[in-house]
Protein backbone atom coordinates (compact mmCIF):
# COMPACT_ATOMS: atom_id res chain seq x y z
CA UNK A 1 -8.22 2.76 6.99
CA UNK A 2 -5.55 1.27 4.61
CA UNK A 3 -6.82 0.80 1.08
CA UNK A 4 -3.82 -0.86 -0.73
CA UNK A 5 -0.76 -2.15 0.58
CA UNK A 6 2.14 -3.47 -1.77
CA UNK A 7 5.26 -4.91 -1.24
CA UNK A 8 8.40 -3.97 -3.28
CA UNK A 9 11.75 -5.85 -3.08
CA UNK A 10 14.96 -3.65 -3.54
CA UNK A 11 17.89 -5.47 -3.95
CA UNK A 12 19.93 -2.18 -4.26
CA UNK A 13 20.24 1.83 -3.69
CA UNK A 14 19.35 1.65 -7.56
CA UNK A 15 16.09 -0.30 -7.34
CA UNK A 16 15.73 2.29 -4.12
CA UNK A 17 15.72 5.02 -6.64
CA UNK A 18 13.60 3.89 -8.69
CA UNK A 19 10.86 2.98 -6.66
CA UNK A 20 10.96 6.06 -5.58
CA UNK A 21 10.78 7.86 -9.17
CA UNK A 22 7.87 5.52 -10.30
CA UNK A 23 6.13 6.62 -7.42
CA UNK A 24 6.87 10.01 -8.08
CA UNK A 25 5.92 10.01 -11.97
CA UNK A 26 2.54 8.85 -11.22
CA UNK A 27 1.76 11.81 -9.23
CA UNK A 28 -0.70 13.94 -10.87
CA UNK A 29 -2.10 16.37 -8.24
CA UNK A 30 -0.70 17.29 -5.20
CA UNK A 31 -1.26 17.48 -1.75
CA UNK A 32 0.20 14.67 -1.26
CA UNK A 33 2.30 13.46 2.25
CA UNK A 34 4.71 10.54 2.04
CA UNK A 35 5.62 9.17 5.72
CA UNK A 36 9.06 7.30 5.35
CA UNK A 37 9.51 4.95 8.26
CA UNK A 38 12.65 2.36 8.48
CA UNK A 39 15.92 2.70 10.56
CA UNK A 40 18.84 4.66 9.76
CA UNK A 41 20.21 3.78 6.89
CA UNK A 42 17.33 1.61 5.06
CA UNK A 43 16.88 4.28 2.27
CA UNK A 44 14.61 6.79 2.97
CA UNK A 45 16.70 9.95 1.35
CA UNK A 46 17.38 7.25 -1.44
CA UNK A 47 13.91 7.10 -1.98
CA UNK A 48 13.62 10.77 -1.50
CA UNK A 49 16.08 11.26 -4.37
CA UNK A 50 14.46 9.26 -6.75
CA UNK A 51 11.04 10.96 -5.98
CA UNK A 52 12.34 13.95 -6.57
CA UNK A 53 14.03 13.33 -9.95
CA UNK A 54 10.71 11.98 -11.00
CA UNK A 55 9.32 15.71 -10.60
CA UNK A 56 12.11 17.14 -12.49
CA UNK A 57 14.65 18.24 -9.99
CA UNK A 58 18.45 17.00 -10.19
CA UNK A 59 19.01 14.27 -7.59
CA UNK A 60 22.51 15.77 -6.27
CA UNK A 61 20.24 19.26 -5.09
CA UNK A 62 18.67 16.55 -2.39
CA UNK A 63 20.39 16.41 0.83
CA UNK A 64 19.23 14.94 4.19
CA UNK A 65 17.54 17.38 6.39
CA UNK A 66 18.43 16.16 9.06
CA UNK A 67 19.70 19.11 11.07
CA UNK A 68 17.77 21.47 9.36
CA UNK A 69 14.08 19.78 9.92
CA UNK A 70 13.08 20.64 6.70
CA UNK A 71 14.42 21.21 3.26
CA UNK A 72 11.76 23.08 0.33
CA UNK A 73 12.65 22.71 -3.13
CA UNK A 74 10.25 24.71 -5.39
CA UNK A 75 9.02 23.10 -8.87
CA UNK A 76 7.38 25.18 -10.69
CA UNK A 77 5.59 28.71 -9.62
CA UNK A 78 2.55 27.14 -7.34
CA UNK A 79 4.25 23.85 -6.75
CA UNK A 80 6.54 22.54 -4.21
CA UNK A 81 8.27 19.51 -2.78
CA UNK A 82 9.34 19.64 0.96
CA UNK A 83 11.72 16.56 2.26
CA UNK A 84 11.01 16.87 6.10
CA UNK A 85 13.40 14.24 8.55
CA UNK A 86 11.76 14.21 12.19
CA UNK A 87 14.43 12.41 13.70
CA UNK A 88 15.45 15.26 16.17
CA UNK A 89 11.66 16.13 16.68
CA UNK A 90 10.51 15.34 20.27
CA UNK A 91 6.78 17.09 20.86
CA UNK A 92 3.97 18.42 18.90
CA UNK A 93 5.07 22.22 20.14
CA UNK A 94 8.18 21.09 18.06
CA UNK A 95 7.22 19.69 14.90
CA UNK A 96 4.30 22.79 15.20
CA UNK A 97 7.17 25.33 15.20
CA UNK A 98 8.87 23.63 12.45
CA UNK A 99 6.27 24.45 10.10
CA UNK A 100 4.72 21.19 9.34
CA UNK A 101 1.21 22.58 9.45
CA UNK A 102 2.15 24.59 7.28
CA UNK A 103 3.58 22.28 4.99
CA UNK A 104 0.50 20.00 4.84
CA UNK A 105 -2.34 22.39 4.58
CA UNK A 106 0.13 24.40 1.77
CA UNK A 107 -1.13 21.79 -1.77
CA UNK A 108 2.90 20.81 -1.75
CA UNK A 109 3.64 17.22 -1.81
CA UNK A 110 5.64 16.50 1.45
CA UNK A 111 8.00 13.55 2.19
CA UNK A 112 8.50 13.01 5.55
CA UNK A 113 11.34 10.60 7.34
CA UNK A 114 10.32 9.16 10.69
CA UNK A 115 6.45 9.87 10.16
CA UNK A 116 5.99 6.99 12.61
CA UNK A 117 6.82 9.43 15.35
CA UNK A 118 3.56 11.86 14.59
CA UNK A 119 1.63 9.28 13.06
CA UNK A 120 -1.69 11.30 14.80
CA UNK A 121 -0.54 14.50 13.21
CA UNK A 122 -0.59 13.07 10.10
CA UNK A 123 -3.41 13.75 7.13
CA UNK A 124 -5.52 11.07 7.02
CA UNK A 125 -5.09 10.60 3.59
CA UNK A 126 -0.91 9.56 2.68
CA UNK A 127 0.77 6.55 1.43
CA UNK A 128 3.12 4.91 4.28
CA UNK A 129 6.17 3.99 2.97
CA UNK A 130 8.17 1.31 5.52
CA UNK A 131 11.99 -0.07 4.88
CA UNK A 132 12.84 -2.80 6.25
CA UNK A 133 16.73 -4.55 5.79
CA UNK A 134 16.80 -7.83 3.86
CA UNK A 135 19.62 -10.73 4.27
CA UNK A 136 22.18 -9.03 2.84
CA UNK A 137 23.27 -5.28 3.30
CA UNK A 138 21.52 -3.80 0.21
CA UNK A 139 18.34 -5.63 0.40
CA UNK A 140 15.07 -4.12 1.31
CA UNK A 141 11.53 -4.63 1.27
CA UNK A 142 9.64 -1.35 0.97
CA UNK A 143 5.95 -1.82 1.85
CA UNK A 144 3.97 1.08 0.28
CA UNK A 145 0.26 2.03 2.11
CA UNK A 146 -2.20 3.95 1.27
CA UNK A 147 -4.78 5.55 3.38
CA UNK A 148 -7.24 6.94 1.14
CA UNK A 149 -8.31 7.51 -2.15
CA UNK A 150 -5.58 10.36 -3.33
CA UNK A 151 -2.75 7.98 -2.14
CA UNK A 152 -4.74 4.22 -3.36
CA UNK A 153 -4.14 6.09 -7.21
CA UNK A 154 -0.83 6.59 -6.86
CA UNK A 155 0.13 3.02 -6.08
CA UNK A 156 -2.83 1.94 -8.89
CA UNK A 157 -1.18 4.43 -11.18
CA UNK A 158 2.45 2.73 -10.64
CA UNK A 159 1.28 -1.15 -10.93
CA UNK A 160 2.09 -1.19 -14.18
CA UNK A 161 5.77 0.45 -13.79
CA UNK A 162 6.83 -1.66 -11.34
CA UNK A 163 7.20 -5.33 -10.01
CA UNK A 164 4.12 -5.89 -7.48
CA UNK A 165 3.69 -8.45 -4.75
CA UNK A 166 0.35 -8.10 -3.55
């Protein structure tokens, strides 16, 4: 079930960013899971960056975790923010031993690039975030969807933050 779906024009890695930190200032309670779908190269760590400076943490300490599955930044004592790129992932045995039940059923708020390739392992409540490339090489649309309640308030939260066609 999709309860809100937005569309957000990003004419830039800037206007990447701060989609990305709007989104992430809104957030009052975790869990929350992200699933960042687009090609390589659309913006998804972009996004991740800009997220992640939203919750306080310095935007040059996020890297692409690619190779490494998984990347866990802790933000305060019972909170954390895990940045998760499936690329590489090929089975559910896989992305089991990576620790991503773990990172869902842990209250962090998890961001995850190529969710569209466990979509069924996915909570049934998360916003969907898709890139897509625009006419030029910097333009993107970035369709935001939420699934349930927890993830419909954080797109309500950020209407009023950010440029909304509906």
């Amino acid at each position: 079930m999709t309860c809100h779906v937005v569309s957000l024009p990003s004419r830039s890695p800037e206007d990447t960013l701060r989609i990305g930190y709007v989104l992430g200032s809104v957030l009052e309670k975790p869990p929350l899971l992200i699933s960042l779908i687009g090609e390589l190269g659309v913006g998804k760590t972009v996004f991740v960056k800009g997220f992640a400076r939203a919750l306080g943490l310095s935007m040059d300490s996020i890297t692409s975790p690619t190779f490494v599955i998984a990347n866990e930044y802790e933000l305060t004592t019972s909170l954390r923010l895990i940045h998760a790129d499936l690329y590489r992932i090929e089975s559910r045995t896989e992305l089991e031993n990576a620790g991503f039940l773990d990172w869902i059923g842990s209250g962090a708020i998890t961001l995850v690039e190529w969710g569209d390739r466990v979509a069924e392992a996915l909570p049934e409540d998360h916003l969907k975030v898709v890139f897509s490339r625009g006419k030029d090489e910097n333009e993107r649309e970035i369709r935001v969807s939420a699934t349930g309640c927890i993830s419909s308030l954080v797109i309500e939260k950020s209407r009023s933050e950010l440029t909304i066609q509906v």
